[in-house]
Each structure stands twice: as C-alpha cells, then as structure tokens.
Protein backbone atom coordinates (compact mmCIF):
# COMPACT_ATOMS: atom_id res chain seq x y z
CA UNK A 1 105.05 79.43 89.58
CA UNK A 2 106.88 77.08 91.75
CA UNK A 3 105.81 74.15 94.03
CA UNK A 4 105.34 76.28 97.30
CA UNK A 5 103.86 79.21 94.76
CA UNK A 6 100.89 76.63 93.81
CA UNK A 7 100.25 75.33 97.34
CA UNK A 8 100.11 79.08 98.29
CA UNK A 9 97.81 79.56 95.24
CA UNK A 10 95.46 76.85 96.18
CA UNK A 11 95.20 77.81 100.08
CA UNK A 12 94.46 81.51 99.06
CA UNK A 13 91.65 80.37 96.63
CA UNK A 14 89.65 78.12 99.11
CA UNK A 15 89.90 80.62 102.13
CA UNK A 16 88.75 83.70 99.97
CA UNK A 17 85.60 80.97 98.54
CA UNK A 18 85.34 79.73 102.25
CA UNK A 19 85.40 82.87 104.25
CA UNK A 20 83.61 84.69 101.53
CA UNK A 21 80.87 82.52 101.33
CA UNK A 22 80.18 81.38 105.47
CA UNK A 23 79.80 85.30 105.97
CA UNK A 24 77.49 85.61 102.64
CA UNK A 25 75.67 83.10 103.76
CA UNK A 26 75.22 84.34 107.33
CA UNK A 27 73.97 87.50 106.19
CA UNK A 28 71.83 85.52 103.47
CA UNK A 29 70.15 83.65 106.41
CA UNK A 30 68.83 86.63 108.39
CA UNK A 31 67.53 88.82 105.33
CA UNK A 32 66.02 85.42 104.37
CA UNK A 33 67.53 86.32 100.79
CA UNK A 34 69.50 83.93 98.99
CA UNK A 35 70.58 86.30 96.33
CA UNK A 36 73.21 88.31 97.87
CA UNK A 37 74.32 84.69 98.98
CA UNK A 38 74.96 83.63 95.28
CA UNK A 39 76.10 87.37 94.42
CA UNK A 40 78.86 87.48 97.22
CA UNK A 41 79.75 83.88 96.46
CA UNK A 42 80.09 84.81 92.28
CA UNK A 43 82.16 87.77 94.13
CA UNK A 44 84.18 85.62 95.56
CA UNK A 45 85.37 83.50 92.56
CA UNK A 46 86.52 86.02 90.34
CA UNK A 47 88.65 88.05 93.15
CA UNK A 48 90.04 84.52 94.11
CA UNK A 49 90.87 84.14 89.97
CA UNK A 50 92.12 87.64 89.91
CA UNK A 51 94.53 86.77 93.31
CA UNK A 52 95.43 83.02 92.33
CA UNK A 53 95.44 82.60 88.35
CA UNK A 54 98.01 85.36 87.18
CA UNK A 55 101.77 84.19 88.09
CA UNK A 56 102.37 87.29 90.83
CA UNK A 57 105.93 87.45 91.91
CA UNK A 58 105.25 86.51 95.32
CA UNK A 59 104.08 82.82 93.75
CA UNK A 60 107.89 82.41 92.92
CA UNK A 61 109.65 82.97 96.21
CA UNK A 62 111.47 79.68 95.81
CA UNK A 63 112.84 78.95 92.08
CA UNK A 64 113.32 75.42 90.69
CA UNK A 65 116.79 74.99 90.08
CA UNK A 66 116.35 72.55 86.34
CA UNK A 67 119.17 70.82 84.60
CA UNK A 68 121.00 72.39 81.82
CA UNK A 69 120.03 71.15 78.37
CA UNK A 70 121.37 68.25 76.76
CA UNK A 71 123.71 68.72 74.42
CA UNK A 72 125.09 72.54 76.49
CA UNK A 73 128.20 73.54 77.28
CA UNK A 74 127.02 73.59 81.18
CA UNK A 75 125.33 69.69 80.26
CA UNK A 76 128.95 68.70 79.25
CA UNK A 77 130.99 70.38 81.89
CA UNK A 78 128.31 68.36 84.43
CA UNK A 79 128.89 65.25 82.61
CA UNK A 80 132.60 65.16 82.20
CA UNK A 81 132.64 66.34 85.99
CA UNK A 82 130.51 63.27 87.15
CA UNK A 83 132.52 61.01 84.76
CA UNK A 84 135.35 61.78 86.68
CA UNK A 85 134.12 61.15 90.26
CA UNK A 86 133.30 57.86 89.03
C-alpha cells in the first residue's frame, strides 16, 4: 500500500464509522433503543476492516519507486553514473 493508498485507507475508515454511526444513532434516538445503536456501530467496524485492512489494488494507484539494492548491478550502474557527473 502506498502513501496516497493509506491516506485513502484512513479517510474510508472514519466516514464508514462516522456516517454509519450519526444515522445509527438517529434511528437509536427515536426508538429510544440504544442497541441497534451499538449493533450498527459493531456493523460498521468490521465492513470498514473488511474495506480498509486487506491491500486492494485500488490502495496502490501510485507505486513507490525504491532504490536498487546495494551491492546490484542497477546499484553500481547508479553509482558509477553519479561518480561521473561529479
């Protein structure tokens, strides 16, 4: 999961909790109830862990682009090509 894949992650999880929960607890208020409250909140958490926990492919719409290994033939050919810039 990349950097924009966990901000993604983390906005999807409090709006499903959020939204979720102010309607539950709408609903809770007129029946006078507060057990579909808790129910539709508990609700809420696992579909936001099923969304937001796994690693779905649309979390990695923007790869992070890492540096080859040391000791690589790519970590070589970078070194020798900065060497001779310098």
């Amino acid at each position: 999961m990349d950097y924009k894949g966990q901000q993604l992650s983390e906005l999807l999880f409090y709006w499903i909790i959020l939204s979720v929960g102010g309607i539950a607890w709408v609903y809770g208020w007129f029946v006078a109830d507060f057990l579909p409250v808790f129910a539709a909140w508990l609700g809420s958490v696992v579909l936001a862990c099923v969304v937001c926990v796994p690693d779905w492919p649309f979390f990695n719409r923007n790869p992070i682009k890492w540096l080859p290994p040391i000791g690589s033939n790519e970590y070589l050919e970078l070194k020798s090509n900065s060497a001779k810039k310098q």
